[in-house]
N, C-alpha and C. Protein backbone atom coordinates (compact mmCIF):
# COMPACT_ATOMS: atom_id res chain seq x y z
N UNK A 1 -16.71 -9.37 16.65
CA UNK A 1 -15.47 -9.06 15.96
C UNK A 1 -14.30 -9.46 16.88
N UNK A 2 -13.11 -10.25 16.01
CA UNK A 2 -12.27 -10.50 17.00
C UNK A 2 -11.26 -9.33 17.10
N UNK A 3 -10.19 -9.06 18.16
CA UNK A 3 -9.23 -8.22 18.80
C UNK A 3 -8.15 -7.93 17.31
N UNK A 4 -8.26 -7.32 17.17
CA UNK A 4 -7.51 -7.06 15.48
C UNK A 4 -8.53 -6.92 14.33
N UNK A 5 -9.38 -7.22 14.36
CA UNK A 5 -10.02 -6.97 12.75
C UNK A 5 -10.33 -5.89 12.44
N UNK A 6 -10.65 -6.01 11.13
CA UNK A 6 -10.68 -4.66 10.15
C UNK A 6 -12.33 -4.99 10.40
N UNK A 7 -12.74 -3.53 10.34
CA UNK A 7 -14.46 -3.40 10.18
C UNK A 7 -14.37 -3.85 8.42
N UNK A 8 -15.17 -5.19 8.48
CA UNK A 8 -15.35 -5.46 6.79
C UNK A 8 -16.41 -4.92 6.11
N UNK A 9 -16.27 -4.04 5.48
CA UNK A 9 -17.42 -2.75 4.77
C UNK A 9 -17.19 -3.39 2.98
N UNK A 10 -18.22 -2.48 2.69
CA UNK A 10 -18.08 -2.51 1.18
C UNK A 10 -16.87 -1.48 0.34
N UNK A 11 -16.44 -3.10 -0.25
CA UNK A 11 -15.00 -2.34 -1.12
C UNK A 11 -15.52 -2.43 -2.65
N UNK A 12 -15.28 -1.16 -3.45
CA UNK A 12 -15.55 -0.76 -4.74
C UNK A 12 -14.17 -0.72 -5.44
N UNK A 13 -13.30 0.23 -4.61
CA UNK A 13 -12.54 0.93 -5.12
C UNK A 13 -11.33 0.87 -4.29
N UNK A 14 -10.11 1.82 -4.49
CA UNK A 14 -9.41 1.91 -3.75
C UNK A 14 -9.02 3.64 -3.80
N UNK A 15 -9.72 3.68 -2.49
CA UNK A 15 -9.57 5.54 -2.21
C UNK A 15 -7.62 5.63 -1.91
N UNK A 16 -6.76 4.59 -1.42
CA UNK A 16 -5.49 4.86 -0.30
C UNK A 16 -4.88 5.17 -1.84
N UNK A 17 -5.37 4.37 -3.08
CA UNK A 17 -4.41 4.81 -4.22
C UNK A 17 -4.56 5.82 -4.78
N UNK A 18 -5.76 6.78 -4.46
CA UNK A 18 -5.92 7.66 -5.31
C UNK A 18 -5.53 8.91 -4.16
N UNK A 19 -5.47 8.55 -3.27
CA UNK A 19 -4.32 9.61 -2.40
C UNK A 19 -3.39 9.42 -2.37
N UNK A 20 -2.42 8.19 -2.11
CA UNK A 20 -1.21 8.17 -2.93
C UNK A 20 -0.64 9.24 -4.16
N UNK A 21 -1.20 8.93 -5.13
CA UNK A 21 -1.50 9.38 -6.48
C UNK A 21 -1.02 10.62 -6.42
N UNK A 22 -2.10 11.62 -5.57
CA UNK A 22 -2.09 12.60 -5.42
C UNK A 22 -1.35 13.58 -4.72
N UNK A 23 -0.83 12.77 -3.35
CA UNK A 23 -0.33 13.30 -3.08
C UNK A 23 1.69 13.00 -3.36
N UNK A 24 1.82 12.18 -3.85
CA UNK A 24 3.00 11.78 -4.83
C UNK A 24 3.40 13.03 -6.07
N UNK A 25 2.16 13.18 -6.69
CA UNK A 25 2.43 14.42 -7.46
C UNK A 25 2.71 15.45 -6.60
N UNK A 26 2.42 15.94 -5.49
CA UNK A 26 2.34 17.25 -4.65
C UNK A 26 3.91 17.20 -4.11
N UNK A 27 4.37 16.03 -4.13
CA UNK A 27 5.69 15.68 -3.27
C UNK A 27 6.78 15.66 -4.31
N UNK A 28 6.91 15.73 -5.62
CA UNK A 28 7.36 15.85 -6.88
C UNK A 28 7.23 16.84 -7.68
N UNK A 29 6.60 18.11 -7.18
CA UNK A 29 6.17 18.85 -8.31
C UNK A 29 7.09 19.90 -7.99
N UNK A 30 7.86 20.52 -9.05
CA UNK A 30 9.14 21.57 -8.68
C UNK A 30 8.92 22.56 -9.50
N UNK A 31 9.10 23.40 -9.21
CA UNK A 31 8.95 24.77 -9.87
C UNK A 31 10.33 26.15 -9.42
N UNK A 32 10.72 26.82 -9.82
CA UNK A 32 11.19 27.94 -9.56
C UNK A 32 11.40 28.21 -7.75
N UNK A 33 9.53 28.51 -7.78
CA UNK A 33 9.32 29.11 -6.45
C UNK A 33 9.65 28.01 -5.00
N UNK A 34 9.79 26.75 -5.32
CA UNK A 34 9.59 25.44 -4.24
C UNK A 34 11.07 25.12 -4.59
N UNK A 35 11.82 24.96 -5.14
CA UNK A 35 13.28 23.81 -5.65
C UNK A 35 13.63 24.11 -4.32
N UNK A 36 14.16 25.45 -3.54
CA UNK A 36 15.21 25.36 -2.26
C UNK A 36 14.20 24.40 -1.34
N UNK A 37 13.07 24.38 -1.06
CA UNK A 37 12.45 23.86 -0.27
C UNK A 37 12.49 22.28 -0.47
N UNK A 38 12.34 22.31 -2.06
CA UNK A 38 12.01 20.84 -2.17
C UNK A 38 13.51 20.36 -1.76
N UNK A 39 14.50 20.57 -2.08
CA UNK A 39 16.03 20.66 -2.02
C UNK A 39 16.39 19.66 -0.29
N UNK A 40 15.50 21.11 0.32
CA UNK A 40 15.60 20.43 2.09
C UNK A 40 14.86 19.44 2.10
N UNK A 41 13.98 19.17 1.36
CA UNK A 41 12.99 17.60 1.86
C UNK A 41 13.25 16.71 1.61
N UNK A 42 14.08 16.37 0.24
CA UNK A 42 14.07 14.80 -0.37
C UNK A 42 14.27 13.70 0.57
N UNK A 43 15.27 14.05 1.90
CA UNK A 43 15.39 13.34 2.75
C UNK A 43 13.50 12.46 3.60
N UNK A 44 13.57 13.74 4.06
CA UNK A 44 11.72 13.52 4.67
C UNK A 44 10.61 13.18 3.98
N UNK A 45 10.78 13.48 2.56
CA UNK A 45 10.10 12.53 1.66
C UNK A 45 10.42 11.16 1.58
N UNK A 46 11.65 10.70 1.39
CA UNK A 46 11.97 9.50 1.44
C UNK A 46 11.55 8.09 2.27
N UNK A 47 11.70 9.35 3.71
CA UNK A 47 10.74 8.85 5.00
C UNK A 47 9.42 8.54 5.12
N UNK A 48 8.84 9.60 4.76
CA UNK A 48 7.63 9.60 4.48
C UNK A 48 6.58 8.41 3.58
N UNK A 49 7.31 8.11 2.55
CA UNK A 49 7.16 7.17 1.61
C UNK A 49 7.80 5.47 2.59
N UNK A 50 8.67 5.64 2.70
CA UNK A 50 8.64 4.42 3.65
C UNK A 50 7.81 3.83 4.59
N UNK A 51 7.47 5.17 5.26
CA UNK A 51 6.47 4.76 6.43
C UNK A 51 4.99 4.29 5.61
N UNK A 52 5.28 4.74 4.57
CA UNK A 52 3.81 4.63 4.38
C UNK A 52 3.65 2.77 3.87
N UNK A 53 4.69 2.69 3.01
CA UNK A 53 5.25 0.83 2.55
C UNK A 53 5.33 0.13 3.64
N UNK A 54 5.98 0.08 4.56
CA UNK A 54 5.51 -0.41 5.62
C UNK A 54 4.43 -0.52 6.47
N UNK A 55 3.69 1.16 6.64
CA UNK A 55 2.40 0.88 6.94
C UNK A 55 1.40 -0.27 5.88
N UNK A 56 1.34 -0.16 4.92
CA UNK A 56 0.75 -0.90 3.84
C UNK A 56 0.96 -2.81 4.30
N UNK A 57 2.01 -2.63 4.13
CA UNK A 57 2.70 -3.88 4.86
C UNK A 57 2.28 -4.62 5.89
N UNK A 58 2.15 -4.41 7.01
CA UNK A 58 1.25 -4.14 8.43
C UNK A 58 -0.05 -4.35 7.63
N UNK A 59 -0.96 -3.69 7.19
CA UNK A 59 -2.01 -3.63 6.73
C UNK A 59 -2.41 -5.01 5.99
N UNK A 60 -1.66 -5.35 4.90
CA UNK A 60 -1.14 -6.67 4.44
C UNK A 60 -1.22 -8.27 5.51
N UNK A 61 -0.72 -7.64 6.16
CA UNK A 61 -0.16 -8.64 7.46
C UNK A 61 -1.72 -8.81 8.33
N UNK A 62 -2.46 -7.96 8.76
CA UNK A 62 -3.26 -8.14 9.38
C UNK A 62 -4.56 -8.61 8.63
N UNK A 63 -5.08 -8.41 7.34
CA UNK A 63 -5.86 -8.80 7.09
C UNK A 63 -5.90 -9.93 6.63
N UNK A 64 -4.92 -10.64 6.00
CA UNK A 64 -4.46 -11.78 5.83
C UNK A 64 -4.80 -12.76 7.49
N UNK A 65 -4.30 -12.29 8.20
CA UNK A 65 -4.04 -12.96 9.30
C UNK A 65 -6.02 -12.91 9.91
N UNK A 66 -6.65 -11.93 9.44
CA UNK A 66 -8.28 -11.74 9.91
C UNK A 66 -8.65 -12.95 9.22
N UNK A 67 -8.68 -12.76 7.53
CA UNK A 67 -8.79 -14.02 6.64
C UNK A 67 -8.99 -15.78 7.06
N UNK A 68 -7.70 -15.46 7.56
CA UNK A 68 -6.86 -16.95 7.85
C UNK A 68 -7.76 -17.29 9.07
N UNK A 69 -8.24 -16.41 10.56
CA UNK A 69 -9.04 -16.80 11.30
C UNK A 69 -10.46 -16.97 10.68
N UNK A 70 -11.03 -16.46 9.85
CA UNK A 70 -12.15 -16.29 9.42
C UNK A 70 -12.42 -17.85 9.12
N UNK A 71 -11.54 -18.01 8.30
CA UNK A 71 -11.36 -19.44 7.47
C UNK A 71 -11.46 -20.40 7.94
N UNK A 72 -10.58 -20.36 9.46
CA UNK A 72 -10.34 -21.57 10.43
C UNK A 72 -11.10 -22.19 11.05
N UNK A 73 -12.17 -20.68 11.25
CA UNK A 73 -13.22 -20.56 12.08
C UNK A 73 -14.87 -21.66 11.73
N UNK A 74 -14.80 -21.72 10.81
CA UNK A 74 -15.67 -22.38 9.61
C UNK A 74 -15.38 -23.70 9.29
N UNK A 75 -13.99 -24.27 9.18
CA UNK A 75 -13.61 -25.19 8.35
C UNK A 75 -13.96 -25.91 9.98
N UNK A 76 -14.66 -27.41 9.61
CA UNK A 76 -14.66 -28.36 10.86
C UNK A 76 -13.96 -28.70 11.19
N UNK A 77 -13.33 -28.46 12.63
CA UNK A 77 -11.89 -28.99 13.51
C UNK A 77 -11.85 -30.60 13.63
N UNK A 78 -12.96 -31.19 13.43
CA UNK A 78 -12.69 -32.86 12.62
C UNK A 78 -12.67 -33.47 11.84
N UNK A 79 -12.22 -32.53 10.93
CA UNK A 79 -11.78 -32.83 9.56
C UNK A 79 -10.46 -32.99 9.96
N UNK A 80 -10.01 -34.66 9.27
CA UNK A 80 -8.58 -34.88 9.17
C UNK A 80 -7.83 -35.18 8.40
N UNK A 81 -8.90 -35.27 7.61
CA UNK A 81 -8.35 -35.33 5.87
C UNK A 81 -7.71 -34.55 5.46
N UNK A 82 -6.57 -34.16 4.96
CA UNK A 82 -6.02 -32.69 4.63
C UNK A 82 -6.85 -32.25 2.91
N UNK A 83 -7.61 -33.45 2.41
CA UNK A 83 -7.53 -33.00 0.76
C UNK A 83 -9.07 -32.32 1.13
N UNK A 84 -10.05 -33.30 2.13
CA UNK A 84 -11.35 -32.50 2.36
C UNK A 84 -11.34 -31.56 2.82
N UNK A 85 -10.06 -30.99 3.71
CA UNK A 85 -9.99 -29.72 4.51
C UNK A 85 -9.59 -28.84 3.56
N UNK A 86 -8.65 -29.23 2.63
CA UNK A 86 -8.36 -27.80 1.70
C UNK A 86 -9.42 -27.29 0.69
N UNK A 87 -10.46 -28.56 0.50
CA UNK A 87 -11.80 -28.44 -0.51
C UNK A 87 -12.69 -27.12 0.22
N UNK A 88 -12.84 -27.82 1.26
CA UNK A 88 -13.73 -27.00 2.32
C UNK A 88 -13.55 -25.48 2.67
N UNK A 89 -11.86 -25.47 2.72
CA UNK A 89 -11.24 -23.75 3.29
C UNK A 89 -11.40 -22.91 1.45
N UNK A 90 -10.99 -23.83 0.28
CA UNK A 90 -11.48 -23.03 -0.62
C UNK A 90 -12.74 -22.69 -0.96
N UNK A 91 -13.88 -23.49 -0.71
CA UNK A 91 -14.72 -23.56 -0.77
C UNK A 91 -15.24 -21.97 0.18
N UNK A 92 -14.67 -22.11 1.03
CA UNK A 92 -15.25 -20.99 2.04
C UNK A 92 -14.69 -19.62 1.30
N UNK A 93 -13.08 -19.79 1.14
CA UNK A 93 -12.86 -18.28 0.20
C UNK A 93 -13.52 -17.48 -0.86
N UNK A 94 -14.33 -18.67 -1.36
CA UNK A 94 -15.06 -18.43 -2.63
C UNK A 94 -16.39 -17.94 -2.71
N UNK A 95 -17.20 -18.88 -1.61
CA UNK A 95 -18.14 -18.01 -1.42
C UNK A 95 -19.00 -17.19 -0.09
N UNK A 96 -17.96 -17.17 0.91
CA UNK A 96 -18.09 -16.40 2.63
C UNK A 96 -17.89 -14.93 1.42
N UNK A 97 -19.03 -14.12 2.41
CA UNK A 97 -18.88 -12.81 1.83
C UNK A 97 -17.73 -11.86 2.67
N UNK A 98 -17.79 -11.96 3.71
CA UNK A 98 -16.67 -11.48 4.48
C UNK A 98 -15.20 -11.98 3.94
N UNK A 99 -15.04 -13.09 3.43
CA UNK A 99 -13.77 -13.71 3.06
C UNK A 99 -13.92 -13.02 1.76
N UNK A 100 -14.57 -12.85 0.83
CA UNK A 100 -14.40 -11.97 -0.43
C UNK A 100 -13.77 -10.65 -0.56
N UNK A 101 -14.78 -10.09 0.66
CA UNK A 101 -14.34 -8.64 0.89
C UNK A 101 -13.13 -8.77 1.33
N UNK A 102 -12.23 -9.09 2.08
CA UNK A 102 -11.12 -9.24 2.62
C UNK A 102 -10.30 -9.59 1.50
N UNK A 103 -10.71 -10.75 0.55
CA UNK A 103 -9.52 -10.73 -0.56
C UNK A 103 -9.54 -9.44 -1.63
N UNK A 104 -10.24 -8.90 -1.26
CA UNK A 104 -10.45 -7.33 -2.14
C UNK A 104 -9.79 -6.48 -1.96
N UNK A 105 -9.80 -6.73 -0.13
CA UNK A 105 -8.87 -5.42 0.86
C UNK A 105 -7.14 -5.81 0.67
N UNK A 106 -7.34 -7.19 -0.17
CA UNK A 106 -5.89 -7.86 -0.25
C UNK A 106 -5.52 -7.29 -0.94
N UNK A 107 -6.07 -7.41 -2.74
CA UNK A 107 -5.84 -6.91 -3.44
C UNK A 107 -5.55 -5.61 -3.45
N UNK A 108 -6.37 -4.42 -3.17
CA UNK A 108 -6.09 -3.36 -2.70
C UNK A 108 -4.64 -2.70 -2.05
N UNK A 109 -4.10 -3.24 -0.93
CA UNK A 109 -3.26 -3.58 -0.48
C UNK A 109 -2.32 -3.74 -1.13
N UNK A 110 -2.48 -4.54 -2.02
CA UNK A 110 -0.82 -5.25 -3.07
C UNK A 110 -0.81 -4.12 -4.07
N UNK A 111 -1.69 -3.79 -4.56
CA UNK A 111 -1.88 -2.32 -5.63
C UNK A 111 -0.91 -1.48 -5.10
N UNK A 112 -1.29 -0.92 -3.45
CA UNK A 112 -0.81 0.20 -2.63
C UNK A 112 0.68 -0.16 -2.99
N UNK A 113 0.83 -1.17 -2.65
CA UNK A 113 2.64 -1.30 -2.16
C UNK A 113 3.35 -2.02 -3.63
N UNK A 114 3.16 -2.08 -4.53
CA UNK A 114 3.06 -1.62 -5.87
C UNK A 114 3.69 -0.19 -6.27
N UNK A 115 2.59 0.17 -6.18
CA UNK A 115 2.50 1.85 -6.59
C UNK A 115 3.91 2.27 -5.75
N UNK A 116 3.48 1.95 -4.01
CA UNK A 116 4.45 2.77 -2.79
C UNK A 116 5.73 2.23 -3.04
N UNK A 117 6.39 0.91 -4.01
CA UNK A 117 7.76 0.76 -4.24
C UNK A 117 8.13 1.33 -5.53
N UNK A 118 6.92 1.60 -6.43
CA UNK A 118 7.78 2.47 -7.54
C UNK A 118 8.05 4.06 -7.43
N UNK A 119 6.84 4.38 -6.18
CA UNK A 119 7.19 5.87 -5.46
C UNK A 119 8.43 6.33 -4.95
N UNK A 120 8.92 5.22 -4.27
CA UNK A 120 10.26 5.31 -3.35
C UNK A 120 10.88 5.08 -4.84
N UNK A 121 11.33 4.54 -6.17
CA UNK A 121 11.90 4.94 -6.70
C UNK A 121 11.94 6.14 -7.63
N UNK A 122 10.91 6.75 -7.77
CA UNK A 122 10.93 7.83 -8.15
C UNK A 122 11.84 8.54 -7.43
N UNK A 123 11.23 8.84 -6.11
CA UNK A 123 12.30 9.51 -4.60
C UNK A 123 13.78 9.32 -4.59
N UNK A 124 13.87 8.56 -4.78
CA UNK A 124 15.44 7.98 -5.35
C UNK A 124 16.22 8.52 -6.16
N UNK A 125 15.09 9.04 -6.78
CA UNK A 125 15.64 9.71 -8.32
C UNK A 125 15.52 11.35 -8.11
N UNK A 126 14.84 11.57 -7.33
CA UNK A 126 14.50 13.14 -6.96
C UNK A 126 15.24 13.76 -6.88
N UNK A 127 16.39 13.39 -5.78
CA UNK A 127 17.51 14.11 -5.53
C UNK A 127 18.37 14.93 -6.61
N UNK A 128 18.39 14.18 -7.18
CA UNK A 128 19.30 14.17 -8.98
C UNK A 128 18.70 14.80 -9.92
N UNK A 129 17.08 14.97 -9.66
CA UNK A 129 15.89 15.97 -10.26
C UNK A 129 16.50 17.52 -9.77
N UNK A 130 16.45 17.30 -8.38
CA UNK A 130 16.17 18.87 -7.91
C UNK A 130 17.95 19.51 -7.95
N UNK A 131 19.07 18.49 -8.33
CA UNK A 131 20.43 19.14 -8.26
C UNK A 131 20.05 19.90 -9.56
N UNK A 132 19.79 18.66 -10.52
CA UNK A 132 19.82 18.73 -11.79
C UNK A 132 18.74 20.54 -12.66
N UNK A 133 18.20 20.82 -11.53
CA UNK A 133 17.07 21.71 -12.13
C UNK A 133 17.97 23.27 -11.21
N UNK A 134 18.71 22.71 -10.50
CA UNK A 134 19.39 23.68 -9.34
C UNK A 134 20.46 24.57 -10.15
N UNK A 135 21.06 23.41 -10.74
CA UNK A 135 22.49 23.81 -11.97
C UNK A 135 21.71 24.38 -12.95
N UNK A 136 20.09 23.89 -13.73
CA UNK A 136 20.03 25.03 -15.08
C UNK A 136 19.65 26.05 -14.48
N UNK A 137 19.12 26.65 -13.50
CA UNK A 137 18.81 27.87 -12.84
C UNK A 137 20.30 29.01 -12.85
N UNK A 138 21.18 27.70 -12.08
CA UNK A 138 22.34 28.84 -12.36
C UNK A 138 22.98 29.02 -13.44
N UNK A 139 22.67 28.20 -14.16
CA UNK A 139 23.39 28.29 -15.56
C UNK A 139 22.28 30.01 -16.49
N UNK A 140 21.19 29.58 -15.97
CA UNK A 140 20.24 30.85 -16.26
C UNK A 140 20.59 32.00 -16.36
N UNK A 141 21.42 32.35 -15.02
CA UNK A 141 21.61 33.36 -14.50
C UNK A 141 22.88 33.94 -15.04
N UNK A 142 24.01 33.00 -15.19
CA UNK A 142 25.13 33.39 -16.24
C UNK A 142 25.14 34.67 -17.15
């Protein structure tokens, strides 16, 4: 294994979206008893959600970049043809099992940061959730 790679395992699914998911609802969910709390967080949520798009990002960046050695690694360095060399590197994407799995972990990946930019707009919108739920409370109380 070279200095950076991802251990390439078997990909089915994607577990990072279904914690996302989950914990997105947990970071959104307002009630009575949580609004002052949620009130103080929107900021650190915001954060939170960033780090994570960027982590994703990074994640993005490196396996791509595992890929790309994988690829290089295979294709014959005397090949100077550029049309036989691009036959050859697709050829390898298509059927190297390690290069499969990796375009899986790609896919995966692009899902995450997907999901993690329509999260941050939700978050965006939160703020204006939790004023907005702050005012019918006091209007309640009237």
């Amino acid at each position: 294994m070279l200095p950076g790679d991802f251990e390439i395992k078997k990909i089915d699914e994607n577990p990072d979206m279904n914690k996302y998911v989950e914990e997105l609802k947990e970071d959104v969910h307002l009630s009575k008893g949580n609004i002052l709390e949620k009130s103080l967080m929107v900021g650190s949520l915001r954060t939170k959600w960033l780090n994570y798009y960027f982590k994703e990002k990074d994640n993005y960046r490196r396996i791509k970049s595992v890929k790309e050695r994988i690829i290089r690694s295979k294709v014959d360095s005397k090949v100077s043809d550029s049309l036989l060399r691009m036959k050859s590197e697709d050829n390898i994407s298509k059927n190297d099992e390690n290069v499969i799995k990796l375009n899986k972990m790609m896919e995966n990946v692009k899902e995450n940061l997907e999901f993690l930019e329509k999260a941050m707009n939700i978050l965006n919108d939160f703020g204006f959730t939790v004023k907005n739920a702050i005012d019918i409370i006091k209007l309640e109380r009237l």
